[in-house]
C-alpha atoms as a PDB file:
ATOM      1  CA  UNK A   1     -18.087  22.353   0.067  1.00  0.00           C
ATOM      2  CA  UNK A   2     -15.002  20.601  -0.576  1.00  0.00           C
ATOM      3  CA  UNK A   3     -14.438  17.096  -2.122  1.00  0.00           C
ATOM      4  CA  UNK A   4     -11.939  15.012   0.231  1.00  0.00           C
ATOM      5  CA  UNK A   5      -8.859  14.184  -1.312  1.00  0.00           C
ATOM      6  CA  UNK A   6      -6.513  10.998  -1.429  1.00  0.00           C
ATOM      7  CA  UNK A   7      -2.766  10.963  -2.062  1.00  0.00           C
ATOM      8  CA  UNK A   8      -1.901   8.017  -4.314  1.00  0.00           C
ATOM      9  CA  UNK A   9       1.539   6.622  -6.254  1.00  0.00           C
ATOM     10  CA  UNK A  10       1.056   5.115  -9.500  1.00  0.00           C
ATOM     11  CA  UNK A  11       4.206   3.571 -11.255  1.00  0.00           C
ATOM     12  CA  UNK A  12       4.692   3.408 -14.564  1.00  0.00           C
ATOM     13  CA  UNK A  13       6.162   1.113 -16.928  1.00  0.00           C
ATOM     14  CA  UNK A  14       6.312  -0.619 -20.259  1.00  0.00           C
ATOM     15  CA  UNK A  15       9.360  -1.965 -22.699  1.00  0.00           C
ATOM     16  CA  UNK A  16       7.419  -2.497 -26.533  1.00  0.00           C
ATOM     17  CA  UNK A  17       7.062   0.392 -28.844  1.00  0.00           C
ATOM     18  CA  UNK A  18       7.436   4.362 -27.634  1.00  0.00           C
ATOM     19  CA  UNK A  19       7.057   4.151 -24.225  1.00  0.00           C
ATOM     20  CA  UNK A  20       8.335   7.289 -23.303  1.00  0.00           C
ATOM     21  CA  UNK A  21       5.384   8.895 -25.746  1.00  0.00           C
ATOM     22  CA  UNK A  22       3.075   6.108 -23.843  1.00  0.00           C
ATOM     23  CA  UNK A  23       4.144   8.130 -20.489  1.00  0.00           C
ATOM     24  CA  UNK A  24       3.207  11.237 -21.869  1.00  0.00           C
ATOM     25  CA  UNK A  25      -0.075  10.545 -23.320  1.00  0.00           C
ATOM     26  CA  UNK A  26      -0.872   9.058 -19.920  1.00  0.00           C
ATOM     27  CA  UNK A  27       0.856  11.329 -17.655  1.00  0.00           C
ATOM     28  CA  UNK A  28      -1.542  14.580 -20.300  1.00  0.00           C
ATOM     29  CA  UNK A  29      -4.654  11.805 -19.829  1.00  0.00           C
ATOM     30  CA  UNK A  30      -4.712  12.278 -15.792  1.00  0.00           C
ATOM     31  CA  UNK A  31      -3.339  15.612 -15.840  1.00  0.00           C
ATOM     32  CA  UNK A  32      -6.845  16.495 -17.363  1.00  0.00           C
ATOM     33  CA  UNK A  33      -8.908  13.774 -15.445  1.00  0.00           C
ATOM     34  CA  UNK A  34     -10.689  16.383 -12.635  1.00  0.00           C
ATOM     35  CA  UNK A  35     -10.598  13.969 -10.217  1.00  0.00           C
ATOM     36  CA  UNK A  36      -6.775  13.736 -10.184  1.00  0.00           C
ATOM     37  CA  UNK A  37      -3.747  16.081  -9.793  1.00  0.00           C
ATOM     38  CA  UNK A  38      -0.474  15.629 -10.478  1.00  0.00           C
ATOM     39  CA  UNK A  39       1.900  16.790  -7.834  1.00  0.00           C
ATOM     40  CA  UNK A  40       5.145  15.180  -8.742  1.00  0.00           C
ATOM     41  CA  UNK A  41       6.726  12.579 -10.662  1.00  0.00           C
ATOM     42  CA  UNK A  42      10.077  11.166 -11.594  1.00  0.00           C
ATOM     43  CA  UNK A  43      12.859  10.335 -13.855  1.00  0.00           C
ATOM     44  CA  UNK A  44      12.595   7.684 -16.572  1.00  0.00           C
ATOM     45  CA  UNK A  45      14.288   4.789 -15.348  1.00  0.00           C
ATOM     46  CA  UNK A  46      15.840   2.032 -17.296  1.00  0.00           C
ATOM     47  CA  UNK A  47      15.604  -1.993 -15.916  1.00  0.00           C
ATOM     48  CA  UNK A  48      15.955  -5.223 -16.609  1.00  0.00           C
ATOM     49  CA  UNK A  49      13.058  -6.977 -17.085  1.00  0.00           C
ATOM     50  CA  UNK A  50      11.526  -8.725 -13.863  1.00  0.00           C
ATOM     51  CA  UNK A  51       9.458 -11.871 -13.770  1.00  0.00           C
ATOM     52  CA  UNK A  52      10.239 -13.040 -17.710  1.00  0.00           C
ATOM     53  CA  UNK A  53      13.346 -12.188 -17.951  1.00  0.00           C
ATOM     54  CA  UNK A  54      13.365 -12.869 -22.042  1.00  0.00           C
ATOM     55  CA  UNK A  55      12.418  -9.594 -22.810  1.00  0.00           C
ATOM     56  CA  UNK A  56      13.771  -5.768 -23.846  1.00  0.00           C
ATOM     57  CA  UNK A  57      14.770  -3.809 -20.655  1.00  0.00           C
ATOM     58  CA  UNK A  58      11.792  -1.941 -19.077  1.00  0.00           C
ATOM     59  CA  UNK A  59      11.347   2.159 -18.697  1.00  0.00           C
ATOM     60  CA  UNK A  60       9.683   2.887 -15.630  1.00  0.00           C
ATOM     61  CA  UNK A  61       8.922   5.986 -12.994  1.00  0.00           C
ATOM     62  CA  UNK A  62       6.681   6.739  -9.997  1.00  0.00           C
ATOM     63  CA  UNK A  63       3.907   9.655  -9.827  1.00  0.00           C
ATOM     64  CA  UNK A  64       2.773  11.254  -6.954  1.00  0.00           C
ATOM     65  CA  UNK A  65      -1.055  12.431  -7.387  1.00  0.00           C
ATOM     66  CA  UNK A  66      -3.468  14.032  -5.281  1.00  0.00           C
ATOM     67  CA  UNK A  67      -7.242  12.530  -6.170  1.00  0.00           C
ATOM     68  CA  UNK A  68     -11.126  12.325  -5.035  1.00  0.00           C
ATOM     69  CA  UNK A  69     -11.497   9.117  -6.466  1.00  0.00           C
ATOM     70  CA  UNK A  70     -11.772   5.765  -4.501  1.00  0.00           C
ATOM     71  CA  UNK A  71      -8.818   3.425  -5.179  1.00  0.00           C
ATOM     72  CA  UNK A  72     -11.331   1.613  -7.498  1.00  0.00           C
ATOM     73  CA  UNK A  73     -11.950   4.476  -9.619  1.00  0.00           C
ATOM     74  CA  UNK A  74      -8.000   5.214  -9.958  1.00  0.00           C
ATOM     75  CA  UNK A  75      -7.440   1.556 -10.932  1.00  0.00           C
ATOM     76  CA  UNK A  76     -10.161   1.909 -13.395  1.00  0.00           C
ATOM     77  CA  UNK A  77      -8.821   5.594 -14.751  1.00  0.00           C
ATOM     78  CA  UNK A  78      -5.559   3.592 -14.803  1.00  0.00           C
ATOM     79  CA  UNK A  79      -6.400   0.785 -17.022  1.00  0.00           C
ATOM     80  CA  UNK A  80      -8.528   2.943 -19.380  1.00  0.00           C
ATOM     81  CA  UNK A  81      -5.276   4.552 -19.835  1.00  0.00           C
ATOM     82  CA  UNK A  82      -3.255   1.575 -20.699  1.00  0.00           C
ATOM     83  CA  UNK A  83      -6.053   0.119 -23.031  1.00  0.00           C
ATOM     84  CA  UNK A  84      -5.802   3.635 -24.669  1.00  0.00           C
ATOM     85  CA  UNK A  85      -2.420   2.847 -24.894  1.00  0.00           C
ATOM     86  CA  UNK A  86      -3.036  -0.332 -26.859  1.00  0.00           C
ATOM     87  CA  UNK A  87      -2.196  -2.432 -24.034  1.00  0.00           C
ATOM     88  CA  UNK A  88      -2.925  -6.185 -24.117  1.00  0.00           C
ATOM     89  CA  UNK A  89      -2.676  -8.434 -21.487  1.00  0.00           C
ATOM     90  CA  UNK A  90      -1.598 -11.581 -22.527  1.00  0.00           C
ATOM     91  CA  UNK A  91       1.523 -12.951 -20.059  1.00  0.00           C
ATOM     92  CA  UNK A  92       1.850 -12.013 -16.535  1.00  0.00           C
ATOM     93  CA  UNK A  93       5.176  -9.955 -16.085  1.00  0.00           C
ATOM     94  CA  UNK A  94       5.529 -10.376 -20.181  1.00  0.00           C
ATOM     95  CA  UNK A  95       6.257  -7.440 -22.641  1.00  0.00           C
ATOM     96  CA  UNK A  96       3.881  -4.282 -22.555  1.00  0.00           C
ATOM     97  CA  UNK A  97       3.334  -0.900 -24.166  1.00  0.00           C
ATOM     98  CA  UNK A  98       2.219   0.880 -20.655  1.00  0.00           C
ATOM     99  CA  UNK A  99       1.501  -0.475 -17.480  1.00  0.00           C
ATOM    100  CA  UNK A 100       0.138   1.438 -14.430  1.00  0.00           C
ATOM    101  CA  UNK A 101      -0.510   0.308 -10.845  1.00  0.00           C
ATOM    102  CA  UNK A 102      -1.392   2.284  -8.023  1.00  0.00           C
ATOM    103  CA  UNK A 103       1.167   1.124  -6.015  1.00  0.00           C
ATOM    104  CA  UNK A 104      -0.681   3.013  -2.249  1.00  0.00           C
ATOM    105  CA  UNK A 105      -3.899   4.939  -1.627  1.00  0.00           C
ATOM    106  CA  UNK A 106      -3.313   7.245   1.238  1.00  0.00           C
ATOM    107  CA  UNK A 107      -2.819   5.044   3.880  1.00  0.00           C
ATOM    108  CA  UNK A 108      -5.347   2.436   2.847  1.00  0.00           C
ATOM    109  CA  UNK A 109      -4.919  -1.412   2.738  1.00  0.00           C
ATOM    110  CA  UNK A 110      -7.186  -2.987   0.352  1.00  0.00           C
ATOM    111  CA  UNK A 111      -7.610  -6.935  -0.374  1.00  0.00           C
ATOM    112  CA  UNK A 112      -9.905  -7.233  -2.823  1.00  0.00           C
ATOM    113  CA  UNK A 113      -9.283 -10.138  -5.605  1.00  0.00           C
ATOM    114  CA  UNK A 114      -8.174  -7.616  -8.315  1.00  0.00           C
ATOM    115  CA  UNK A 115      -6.551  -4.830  -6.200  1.00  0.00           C
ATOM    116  CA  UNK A 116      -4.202  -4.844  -3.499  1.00  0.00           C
ATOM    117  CA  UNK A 117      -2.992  -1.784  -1.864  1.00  0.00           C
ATOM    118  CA  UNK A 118      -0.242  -1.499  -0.946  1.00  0.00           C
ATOM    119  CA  UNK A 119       0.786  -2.871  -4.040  1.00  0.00           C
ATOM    120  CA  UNK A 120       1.920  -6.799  -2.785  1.00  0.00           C
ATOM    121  CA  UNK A 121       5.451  -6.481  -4.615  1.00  0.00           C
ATOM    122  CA  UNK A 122       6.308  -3.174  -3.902  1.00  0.00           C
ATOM    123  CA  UNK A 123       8.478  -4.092  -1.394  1.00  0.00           C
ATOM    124  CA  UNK A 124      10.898  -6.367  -3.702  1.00  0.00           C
ATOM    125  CA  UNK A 125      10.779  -3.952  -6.777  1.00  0.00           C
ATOM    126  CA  UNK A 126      13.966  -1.911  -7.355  1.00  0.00           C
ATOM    127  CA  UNK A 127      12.377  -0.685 -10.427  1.00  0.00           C
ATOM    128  CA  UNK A 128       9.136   0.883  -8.452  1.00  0.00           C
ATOM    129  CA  UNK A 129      11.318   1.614  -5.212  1.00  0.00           C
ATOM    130  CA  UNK A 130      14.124   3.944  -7.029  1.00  0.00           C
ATOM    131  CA  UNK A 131      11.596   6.494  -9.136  1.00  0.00           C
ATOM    132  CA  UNK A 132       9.787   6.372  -5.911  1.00  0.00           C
ATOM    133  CA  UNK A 133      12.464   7.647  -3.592  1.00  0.00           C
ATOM    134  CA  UNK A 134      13.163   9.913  -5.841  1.00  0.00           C
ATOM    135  CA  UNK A 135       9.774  11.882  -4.958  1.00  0.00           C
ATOM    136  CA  UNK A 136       8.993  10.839  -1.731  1.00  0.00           C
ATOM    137  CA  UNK A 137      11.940   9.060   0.059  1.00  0.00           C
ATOM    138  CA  UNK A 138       9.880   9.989   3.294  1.00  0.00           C
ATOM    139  CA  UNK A 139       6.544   8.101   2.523  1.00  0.00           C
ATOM    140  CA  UNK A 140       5.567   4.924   4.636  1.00  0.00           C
ATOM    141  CA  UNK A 141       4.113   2.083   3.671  1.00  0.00           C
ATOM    142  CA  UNK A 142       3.846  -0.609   6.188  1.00  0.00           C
ATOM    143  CA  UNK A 143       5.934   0.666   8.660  1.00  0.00           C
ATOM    144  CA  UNK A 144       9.233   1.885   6.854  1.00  0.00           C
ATOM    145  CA  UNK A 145       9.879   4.739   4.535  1.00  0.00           C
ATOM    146  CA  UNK A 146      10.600   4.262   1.087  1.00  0.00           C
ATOM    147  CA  UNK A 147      14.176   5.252   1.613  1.00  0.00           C
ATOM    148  CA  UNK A 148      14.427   2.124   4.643  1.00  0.00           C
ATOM    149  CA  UNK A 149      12.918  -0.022   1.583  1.00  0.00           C
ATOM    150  CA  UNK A 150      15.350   0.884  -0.898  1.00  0.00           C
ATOM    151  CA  UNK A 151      18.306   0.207   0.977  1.00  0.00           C
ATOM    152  CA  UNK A 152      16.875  -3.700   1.659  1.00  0.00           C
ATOM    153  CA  UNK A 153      16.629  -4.052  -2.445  1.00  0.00           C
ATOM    154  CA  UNK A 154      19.675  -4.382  -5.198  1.00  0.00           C
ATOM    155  CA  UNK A 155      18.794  -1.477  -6.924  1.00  0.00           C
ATOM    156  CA  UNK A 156      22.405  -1.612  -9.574  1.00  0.00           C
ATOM    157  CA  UNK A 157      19.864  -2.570 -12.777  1.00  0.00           C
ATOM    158  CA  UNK A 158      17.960   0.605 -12.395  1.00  0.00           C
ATOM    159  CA  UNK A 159      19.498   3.281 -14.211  1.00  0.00           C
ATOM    160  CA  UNK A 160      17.907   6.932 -15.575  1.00  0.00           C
ATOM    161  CA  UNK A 161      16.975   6.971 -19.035  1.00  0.00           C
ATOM    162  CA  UNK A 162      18.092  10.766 -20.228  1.00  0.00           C
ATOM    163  CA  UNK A 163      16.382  10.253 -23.912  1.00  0.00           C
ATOM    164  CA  UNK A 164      13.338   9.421 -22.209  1.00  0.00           C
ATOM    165  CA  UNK A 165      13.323  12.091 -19.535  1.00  0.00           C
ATOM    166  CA  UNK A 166      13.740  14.551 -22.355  1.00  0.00           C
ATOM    167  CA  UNK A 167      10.715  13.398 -24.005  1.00  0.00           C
ATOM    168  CA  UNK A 168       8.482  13.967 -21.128  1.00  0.00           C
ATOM    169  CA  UNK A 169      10.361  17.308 -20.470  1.00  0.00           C
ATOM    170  CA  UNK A 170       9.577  18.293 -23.728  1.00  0.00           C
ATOM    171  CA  UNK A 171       5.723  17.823 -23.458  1.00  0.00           C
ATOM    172  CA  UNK A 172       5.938  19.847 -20.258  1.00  0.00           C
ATOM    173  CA  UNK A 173       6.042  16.900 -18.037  1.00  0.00           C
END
């Protein structure tokens, strides 16, 4: 008997202390979760920080996964991750050591007070939309492809981080 499976994006980000080590610990930490496999992900990005804008620039990318857990369970699998990270959270949109969201589950559309799928600001985010047409130009969320979503945002702050992609190459990500 098979268990039923769920594509899901998470995006990744943080700007305070190794972040591109932050990435790999949690890219290795649901790489071994059996309820979750990792089909693709992308570049390291580098942006400007979005919401509090007094802050060091951002790295962020996008992961494709396949999983058999509910979109609760991969929110909850995603903030274990950033606690083992030694994330606090202290200021909305303020500095961070990892952040993940899961950004769409399948083609759900939750509304629940601490999870919204798809993610409510995806569609504004250069920093989410860039990584994520990099690995799936062709998905569609609400209508439009990622590509069609892209085009509507300035994406000129978003640029790859090579010293960070290396890292994660390096670990075999």
């Amino acid at each position: 008997m098979s268990t039923a499976t769920t594509r899901a994006v998470l995006a990744l980000g943080g700007n305070i202390g190794d972040v591109a080590s932050a990435f790999v610990q949690a890219l290795g930490l649901l790489a071994t979760n059996p309820g979750v496999t990792l089909l693709a992900r992308s570049g390291v990005y580098r942006t400007a920080p979005w919401g509090v804008t007094d802050q060091p620039d951002f790295l962020n990318m996008a992961v494709l996964v396949e999983t058999s857990l509910s979109a609760r369970a991969l929110l909850d699998l995603a903030l274990s991750i950033e606690r083992a990270s030694g994330r606090v959270r202290d200021l909305r949109w303020g500095p961070r050591s990892l952040d993940i969201d899961v950004i769409t589950y399948g083609e759900a559309t939750i509304d629940e007070p601490d999870l919204t799928i798809p993610h409510p600001r995806l569609t504004e985010r250069a920093f989410v939309l860039v990584p994520l047409a990099e690995i799936a130009p062709d998905l569609t969320i609400g209508g439009s492809s990622v590509r069609d979503l892209l085009a509507k945002v300035e994406a000129g702050g978003v640029s790859p981080d090579g010293e960070a992609q290396a890292k994660l190459v390096a670990a075999g990500f």
